[in-house]
N, C-alpha and C. Protein backbone atom coordinates (compact mmCIF):
# COMPACT_ATOMS: atom_id res chain seq x y z
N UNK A 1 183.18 -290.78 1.00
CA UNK A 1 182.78 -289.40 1.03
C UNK A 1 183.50 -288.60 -0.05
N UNK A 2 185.12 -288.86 -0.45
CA UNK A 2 185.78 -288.04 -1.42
C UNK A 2 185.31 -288.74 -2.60
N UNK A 3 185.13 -289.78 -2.64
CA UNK A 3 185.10 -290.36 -3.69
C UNK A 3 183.14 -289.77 -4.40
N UNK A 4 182.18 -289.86 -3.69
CA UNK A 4 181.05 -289.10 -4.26
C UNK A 4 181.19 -287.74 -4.23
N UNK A 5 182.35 -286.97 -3.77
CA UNK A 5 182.17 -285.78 -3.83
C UNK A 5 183.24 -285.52 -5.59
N UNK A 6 183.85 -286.19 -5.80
CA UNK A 6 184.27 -286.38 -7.15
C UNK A 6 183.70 -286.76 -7.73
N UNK A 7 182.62 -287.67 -7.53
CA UNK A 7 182.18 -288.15 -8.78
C UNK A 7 181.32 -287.29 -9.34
N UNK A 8 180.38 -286.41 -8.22
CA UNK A 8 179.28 -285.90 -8.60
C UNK A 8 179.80 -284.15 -9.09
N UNK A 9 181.07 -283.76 -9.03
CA UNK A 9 181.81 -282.80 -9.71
C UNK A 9 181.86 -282.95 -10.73
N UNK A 10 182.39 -284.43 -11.51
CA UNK A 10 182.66 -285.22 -12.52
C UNK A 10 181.13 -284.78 -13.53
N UNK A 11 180.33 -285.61 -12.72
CA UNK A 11 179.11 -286.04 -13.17
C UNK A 11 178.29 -284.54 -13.94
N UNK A 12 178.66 -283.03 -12.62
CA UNK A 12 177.92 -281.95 -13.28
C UNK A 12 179.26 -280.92 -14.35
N UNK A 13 180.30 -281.70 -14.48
CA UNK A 13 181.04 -281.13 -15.52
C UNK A 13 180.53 -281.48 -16.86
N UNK A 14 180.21 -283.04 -16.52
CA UNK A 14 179.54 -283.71 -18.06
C UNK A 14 178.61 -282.83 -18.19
N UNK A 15 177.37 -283.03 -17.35
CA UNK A 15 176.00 -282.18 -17.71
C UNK A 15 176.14 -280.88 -18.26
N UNK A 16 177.22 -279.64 -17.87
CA UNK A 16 177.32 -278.86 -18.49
C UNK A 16 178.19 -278.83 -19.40
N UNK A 17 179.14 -279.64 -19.98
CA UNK A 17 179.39 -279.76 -21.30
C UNK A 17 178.84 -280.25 -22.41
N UNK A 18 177.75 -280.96 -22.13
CA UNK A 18 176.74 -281.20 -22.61
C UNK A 18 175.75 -280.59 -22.76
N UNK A 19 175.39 -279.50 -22.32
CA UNK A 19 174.29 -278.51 -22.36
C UNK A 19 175.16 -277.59 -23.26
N UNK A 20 176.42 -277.38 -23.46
CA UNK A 20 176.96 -276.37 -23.80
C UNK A 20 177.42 -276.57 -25.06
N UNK A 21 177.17 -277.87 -25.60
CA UNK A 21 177.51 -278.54 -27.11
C UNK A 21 176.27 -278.83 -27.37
N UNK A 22 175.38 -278.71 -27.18
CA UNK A 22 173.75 -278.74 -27.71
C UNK A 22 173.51 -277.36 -27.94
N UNK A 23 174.09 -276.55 -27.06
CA UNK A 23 173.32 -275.34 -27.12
C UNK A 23 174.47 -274.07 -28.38
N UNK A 24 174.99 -274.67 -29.10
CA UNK A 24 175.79 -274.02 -29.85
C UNK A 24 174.81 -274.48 -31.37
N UNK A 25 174.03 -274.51 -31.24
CA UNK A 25 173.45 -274.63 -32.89
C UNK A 25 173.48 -273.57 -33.54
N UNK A 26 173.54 -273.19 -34.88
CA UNK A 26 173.49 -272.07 -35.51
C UNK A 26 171.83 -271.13 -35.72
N UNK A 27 172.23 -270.25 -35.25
CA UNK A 27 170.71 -269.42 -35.05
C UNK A 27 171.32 -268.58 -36.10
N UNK A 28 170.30 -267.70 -36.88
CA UNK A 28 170.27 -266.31 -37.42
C UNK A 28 170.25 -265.42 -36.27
N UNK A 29 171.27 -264.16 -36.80
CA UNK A 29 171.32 -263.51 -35.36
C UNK A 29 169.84 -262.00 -35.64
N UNK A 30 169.07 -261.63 -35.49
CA UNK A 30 168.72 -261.00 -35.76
C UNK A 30 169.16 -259.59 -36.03
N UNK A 31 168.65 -258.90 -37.23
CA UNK A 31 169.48 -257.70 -37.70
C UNK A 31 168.97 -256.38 -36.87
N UNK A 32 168.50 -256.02 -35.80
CA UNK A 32 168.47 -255.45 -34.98
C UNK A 32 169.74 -255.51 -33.95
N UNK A 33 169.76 -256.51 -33.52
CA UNK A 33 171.36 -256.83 -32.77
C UNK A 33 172.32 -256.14 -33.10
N UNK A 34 172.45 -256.17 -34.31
CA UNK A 34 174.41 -255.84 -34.96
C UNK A 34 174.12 -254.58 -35.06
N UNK A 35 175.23 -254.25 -34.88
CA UNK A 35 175.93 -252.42 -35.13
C UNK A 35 175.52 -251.78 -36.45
N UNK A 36 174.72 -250.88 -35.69
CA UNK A 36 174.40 -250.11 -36.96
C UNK A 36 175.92 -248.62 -37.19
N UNK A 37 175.86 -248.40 -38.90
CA UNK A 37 176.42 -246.95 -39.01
C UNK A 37 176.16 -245.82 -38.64
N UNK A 38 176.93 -245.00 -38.47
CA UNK A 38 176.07 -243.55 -37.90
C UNK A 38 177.28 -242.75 -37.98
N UNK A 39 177.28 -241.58 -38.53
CA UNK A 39 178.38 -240.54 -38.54
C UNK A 39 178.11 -239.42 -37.46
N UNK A 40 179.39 -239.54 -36.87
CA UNK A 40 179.11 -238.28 -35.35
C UNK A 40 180.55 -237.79 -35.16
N UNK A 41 180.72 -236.64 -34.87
CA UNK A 41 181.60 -235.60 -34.68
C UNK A 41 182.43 -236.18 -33.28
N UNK A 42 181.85 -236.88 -32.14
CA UNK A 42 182.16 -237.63 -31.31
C UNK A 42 182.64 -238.88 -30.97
N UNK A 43 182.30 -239.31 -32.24
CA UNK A 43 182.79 -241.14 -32.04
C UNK A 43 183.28 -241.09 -33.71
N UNK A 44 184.20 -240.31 -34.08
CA UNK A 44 184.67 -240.58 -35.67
C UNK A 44 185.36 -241.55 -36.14
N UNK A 45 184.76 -242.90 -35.59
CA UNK A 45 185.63 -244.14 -36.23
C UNK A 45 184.23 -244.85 -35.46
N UNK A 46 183.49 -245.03 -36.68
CA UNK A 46 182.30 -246.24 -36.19
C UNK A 46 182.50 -247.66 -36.07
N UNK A 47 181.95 -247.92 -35.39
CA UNK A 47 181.91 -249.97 -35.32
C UNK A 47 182.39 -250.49 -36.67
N UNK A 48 181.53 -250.19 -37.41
CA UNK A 48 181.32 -251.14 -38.95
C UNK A 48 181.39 -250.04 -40.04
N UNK A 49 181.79 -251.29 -41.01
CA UNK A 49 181.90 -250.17 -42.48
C UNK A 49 180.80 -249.66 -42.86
N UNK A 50 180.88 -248.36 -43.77
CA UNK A 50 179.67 -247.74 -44.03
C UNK A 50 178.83 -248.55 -45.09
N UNK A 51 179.28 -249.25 -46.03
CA UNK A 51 178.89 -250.13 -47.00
C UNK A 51 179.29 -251.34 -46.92
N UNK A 52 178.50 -252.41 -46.59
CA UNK A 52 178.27 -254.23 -45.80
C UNK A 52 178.65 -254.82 -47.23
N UNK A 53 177.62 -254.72 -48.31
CA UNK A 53 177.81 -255.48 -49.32
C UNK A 53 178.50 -254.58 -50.75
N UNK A 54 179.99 -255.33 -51.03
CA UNK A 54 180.33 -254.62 -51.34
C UNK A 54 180.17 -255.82 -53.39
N UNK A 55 180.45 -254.35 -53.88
CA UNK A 55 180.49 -254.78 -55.50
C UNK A 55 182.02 -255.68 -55.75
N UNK A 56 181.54 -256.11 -57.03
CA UNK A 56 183.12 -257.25 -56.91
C UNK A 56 184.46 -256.01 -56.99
N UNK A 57 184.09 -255.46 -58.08
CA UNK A 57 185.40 -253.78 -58.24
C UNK A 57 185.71 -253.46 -56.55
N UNK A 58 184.72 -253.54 -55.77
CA UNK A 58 184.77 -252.85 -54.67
C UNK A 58 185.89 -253.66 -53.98
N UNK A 59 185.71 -255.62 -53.58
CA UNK A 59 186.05 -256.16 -53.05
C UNK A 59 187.34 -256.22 -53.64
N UNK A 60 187.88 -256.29 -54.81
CA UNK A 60 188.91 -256.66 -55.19
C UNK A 60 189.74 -255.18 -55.06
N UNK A 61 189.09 -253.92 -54.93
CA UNK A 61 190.03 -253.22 -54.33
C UNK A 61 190.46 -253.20 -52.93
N UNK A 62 189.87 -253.95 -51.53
CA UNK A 62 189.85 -254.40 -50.06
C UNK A 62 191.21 -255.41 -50.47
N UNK A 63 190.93 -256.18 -51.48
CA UNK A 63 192.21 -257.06 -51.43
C UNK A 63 193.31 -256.63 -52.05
N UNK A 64 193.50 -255.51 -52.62
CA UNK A 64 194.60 -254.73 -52.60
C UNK A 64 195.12 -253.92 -51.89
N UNK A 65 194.19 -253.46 -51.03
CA UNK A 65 194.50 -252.88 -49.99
C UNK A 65 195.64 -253.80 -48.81
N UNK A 66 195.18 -255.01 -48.40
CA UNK A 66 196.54 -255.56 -48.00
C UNK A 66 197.72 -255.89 -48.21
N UNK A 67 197.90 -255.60 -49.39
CA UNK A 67 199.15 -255.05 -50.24
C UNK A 67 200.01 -253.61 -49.53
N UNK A 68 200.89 -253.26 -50.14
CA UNK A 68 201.59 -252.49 -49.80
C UNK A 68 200.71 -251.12 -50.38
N UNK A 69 200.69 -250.36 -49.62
CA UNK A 69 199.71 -248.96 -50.41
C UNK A 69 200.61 -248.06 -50.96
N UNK A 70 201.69 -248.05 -51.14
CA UNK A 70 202.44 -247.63 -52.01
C UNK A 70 201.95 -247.67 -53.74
N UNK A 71 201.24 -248.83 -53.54
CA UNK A 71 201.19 -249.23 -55.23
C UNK A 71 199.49 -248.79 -55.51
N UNK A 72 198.80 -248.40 -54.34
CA UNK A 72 197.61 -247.59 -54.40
C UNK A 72 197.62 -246.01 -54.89
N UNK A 73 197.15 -246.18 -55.96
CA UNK A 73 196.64 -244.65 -56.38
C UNK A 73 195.69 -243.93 -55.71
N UNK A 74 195.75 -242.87 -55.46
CA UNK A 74 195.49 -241.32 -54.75
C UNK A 74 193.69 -242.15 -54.55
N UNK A 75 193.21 -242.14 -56.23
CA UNK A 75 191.91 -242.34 -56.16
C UNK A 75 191.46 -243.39 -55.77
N UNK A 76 192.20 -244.40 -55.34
CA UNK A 76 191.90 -245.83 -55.05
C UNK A 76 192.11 -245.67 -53.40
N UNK A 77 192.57 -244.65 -52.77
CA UNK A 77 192.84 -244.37 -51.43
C UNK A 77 191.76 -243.93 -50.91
N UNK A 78 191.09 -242.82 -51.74
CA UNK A 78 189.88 -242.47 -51.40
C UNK A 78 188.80 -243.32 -51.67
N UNK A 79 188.42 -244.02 -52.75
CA UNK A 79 187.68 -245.09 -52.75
C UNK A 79 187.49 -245.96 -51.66
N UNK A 80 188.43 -246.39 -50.82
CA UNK A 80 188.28 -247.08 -49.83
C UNK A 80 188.15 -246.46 -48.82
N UNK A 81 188.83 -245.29 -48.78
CA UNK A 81 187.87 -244.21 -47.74
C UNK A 81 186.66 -243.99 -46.96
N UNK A 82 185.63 -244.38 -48.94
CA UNK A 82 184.48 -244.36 -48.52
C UNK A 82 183.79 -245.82 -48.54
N UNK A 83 184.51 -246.58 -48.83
CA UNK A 83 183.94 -247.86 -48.58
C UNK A 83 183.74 -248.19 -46.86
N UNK A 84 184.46 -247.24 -45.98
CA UNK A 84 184.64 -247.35 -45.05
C UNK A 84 184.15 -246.17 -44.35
N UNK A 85 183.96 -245.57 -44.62
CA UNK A 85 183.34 -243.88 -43.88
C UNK A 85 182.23 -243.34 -45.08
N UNK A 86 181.09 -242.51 -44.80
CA UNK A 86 180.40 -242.17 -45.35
C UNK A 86 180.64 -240.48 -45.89
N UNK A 87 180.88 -239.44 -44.82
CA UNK A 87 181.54 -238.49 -44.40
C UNK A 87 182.76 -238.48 -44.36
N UNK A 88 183.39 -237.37 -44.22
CA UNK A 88 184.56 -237.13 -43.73
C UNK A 88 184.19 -236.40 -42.74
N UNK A 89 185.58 -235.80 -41.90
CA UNK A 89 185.36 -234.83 -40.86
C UNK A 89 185.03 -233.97 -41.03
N UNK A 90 185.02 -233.45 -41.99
CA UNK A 90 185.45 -231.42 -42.52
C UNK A 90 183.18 -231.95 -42.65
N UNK A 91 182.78 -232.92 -43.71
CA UNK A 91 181.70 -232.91 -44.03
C UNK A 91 180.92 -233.12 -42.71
N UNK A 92 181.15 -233.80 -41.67
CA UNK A 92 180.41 -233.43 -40.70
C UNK A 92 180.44 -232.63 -39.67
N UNK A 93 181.70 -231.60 -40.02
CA UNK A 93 181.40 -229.71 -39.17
C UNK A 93 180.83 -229.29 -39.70
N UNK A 94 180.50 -229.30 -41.21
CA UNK A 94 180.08 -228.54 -42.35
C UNK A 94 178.35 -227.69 -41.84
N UNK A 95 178.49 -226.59 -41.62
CA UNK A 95 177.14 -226.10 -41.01
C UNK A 95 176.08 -226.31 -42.09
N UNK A 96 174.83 -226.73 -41.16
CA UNK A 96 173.34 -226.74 -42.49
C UNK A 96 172.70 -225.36 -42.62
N UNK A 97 171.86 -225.55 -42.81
CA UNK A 97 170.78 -223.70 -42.84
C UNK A 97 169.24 -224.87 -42.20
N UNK A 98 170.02 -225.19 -41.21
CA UNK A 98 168.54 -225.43 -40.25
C UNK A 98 168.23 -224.46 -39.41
N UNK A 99 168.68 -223.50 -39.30
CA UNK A 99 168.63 -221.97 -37.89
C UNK A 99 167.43 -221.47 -39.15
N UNK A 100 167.43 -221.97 -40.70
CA UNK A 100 166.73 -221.04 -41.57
C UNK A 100 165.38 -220.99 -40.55
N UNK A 101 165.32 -222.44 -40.97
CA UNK A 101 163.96 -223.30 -40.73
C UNK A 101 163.57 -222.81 -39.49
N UNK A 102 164.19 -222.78 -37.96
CA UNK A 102 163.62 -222.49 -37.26
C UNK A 102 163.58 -221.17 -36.98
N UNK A 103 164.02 -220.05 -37.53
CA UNK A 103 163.82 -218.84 -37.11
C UNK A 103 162.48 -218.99 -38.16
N UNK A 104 162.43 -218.94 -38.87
CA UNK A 104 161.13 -218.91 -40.09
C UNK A 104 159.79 -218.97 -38.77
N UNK A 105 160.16 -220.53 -38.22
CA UNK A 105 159.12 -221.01 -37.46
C UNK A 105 158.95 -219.94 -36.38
N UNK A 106 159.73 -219.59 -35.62
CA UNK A 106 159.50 -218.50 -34.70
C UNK A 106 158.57 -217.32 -35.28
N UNK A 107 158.98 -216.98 -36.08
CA UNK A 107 158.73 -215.31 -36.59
C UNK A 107 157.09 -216.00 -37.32
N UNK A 108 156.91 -216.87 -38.31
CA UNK A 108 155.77 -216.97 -38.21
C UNK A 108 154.67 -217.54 -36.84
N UNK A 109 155.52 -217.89 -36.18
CA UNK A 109 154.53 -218.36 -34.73
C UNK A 109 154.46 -216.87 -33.89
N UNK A 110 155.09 -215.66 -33.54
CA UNK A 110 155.24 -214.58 -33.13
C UNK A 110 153.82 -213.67 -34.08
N UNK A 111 153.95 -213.64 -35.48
CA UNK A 111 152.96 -213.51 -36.28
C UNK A 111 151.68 -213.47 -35.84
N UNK A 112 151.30 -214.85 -36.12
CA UNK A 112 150.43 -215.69 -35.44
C UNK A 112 150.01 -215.26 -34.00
N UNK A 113 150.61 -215.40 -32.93
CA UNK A 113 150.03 -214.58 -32.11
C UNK A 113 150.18 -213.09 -32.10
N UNK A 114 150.88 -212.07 -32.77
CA UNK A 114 150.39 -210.95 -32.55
C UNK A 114 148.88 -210.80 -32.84
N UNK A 115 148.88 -211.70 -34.17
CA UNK A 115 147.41 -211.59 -35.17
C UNK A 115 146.44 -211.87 -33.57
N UNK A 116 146.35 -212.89 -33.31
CA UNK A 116 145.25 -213.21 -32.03
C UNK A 116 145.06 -212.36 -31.30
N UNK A 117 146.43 -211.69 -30.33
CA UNK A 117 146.14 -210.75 -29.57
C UNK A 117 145.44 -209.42 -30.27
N UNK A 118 145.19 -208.65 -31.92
CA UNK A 118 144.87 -207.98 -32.14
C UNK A 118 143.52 -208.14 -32.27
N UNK A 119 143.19 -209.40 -32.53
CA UNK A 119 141.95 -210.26 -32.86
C UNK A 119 141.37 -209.87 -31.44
N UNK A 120 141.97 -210.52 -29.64
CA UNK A 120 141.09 -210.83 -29.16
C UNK A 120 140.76 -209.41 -28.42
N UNK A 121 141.69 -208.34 -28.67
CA UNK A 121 141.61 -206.83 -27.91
C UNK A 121 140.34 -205.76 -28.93
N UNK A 122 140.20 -206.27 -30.43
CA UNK A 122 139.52 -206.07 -30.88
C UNK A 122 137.22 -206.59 -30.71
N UNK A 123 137.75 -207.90 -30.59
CA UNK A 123 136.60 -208.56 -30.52
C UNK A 123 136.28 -208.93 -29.43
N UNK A 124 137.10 -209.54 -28.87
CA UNK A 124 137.10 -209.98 -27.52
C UNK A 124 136.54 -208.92 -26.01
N UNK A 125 138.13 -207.58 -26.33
CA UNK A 125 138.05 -206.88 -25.09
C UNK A 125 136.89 -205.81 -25.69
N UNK A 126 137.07 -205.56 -26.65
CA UNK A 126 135.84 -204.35 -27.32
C UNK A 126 136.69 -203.33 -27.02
N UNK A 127 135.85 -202.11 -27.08
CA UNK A 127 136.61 -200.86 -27.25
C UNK A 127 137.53 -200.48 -25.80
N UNK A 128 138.47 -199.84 -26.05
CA UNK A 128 139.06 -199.49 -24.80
C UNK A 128 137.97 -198.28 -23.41
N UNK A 129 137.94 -198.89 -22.42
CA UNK A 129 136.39 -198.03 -21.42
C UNK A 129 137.30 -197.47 -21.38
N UNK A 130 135.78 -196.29 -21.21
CA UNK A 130 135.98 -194.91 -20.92
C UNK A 130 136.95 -194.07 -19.60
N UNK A 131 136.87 -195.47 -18.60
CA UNK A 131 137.68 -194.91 -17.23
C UNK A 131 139.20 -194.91 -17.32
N UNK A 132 139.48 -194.99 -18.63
CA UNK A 132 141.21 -195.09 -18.63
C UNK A 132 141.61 -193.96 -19.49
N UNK A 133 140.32 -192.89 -19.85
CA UNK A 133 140.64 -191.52 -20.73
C UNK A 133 141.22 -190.67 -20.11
N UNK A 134 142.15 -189.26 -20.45
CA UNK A 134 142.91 -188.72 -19.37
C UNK A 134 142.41 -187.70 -18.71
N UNK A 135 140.76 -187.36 -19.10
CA UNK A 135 140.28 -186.32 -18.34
C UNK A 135 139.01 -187.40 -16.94
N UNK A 136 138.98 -188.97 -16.82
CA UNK A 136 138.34 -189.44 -16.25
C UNK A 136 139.60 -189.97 -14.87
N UNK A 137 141.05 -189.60 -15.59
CA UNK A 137 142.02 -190.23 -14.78
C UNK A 137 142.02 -188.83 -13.63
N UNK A 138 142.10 -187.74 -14.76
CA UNK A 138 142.33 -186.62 -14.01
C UNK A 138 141.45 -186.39 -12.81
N UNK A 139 140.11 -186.45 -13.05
CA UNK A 139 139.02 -186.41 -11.85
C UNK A 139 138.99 -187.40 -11.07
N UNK A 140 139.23 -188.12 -11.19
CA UNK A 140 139.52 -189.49 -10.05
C UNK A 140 140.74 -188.88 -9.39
N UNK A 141 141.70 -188.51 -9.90
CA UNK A 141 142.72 -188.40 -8.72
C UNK A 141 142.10 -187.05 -7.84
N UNK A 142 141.34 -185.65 -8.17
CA UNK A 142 141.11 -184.82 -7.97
C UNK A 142 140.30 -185.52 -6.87
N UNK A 143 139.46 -186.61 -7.05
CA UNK A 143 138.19 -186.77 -6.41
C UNK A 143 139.13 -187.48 -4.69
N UNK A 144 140.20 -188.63 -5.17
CA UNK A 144 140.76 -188.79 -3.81
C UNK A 144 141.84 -188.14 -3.65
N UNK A 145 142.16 -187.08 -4.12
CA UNK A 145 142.71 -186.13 -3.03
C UNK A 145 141.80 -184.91 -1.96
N UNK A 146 140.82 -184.49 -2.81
CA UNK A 146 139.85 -184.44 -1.42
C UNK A 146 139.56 -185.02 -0.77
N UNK A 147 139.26 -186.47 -1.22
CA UNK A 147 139.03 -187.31 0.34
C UNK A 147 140.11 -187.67 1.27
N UNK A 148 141.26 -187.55 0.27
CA UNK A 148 142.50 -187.13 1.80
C UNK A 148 142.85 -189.11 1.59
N UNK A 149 142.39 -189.50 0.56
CA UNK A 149 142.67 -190.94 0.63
C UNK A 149 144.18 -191.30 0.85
N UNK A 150 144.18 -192.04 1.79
CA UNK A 150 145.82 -191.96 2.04
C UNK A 150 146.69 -191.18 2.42
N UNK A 151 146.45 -190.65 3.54
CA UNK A 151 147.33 -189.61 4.25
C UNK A 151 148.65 -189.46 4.70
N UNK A 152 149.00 -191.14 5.01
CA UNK A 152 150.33 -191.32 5.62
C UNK A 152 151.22 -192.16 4.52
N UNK A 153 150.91 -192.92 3.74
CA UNK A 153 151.62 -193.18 2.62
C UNK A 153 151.32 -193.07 1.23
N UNK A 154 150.29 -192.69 1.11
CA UNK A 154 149.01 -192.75 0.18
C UNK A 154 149.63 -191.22 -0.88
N UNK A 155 148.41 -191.44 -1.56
CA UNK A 155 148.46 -190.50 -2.74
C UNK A 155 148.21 -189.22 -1.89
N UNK A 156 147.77 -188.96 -0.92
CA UNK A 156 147.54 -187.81 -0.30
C UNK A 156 148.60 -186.63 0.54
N UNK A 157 149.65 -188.24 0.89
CA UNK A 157 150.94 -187.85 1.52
C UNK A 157 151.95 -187.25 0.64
N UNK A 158 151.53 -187.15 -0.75
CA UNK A 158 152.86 -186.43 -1.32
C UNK A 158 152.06 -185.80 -2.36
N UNK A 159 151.18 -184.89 -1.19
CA UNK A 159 150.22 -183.91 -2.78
C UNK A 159 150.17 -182.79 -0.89
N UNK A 160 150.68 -181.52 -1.63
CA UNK A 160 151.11 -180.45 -0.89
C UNK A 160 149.37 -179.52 -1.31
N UNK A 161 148.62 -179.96 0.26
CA UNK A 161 147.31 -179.45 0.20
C UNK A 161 147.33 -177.60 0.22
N UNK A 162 148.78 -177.08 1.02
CA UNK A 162 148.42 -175.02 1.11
C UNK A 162 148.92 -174.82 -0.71
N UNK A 163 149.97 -175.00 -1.29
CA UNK A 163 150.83 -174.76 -2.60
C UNK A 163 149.30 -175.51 -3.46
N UNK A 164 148.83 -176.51 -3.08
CA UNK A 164 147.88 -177.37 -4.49
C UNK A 164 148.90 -177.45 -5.74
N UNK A 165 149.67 -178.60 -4.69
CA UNK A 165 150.61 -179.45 -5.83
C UNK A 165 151.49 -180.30 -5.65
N UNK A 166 152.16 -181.16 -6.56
CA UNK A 166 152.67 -182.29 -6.04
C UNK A 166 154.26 -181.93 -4.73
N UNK A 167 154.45 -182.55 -3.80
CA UNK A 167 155.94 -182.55 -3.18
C UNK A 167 156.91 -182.76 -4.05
N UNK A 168 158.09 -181.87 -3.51
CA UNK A 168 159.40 -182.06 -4.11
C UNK A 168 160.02 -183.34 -3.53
C-alpha cells in the first residue's frame, strides 16, 4: 500500500516535470503584452524606458552611466534623463489652452441654439396672439372679477369690490 502510494507520487512528479520541460519552448511574446510608456502626474516613474531602441552614442552613454557619475557632465546627465523619461515634472503640470477649445465649443453651441430658438419663435410660433396684449389682459381680469371668479382664494378674494381696488 506505501509502496504504490510512492510510487505513483514518484510517477506524477515525473509527468509534471516533464510537461514542464516541454512546455518551456521559446515563444515570441506578443507586443501588446509588455508595458507600454505613458507620462502621468500620478505614477511619475513608469515601468519602462521612454526610448527601447537606443542609438550606439546613446548606449555607450548607459554604459557610462555605471561608472561613477561624478565623471558625467551636466549634459550627459540630462541626456540620460531623457533616455529614460520623456517629460519632466514641471512639463507635465505645465497647463495647455484646451479650456480655449472648449469654451469656443460652448459659446458657439449656445449660438447655435439661440439662432434656432429665434428661428423657431419666428417661423414656427408665428406672431405673438393677440390674448397676451395689455389691453386684452386688462379685460379679462375686469371680465372675472365680475364674475366674482374665486371668492375665497381666488383673484376675487383680494380685489376690494366697495373701494374698486386691489387689498392692502
Amino acid at each position: 500500500m506505501l509502496s504504490s502510494r510512492v510510487l505513483s507520487l514518484i510517477g506524477k512528479r515525473v509527468l509534471s516535470t516533464s510537461a514542464c520541460l516541454n512546455g518551456h519552448a521559446t515563444v515570441a511574446v506578443p507586443e501588446y503584452t509588455l508595458p507600454k510608456y505613458f507620462d502621468h502626474r500620478g505614477v511619475p516613474l513608469p515601468e519602462v524606458s521612454y526610448l527601447a531602441d537606443l542609438t550606439p552614442d546613446q548606449k555607450s552613454l548607459k554604459d557610462k552611466e555605471k561608472g561613477t557619475w561624478a565623471s558625467l557632465s551636466a549634459k550627459e546627465k540630462v541626456d540620460l534623463y531623457y533616455i529614460k523619461f520623456h517629460d519632466t515634472y514641471a512639463d507635465m503640470n505645465k497647463g495647455t489652452n484646451e479650456w480655449k477649445t472648449a469654451l469656443g465649443t460652448v459659446l458657439i453651441f449656445m449660438g447655435f441654439t439661440a439662432f434656432i430658438f429665434m428661428w423657431q419663435r419666428k417661423y414656427v410660433f408665428g406672431e405673438i396672439p393677440h390674448t397676451l396684449s395689455d389691453d386684452w389682459v386688462a379685460m379679462q381680469t375686469k371680465k372675472m372679477l365680475d364674475m366674482r371668479a374665486g371668492p375665497i382664494e381666488g383673484l376675487s378674494s383680494k380685489w376690494d369690490f366697495e373701494n374698486n381696488q386691489w387689498k392692502k
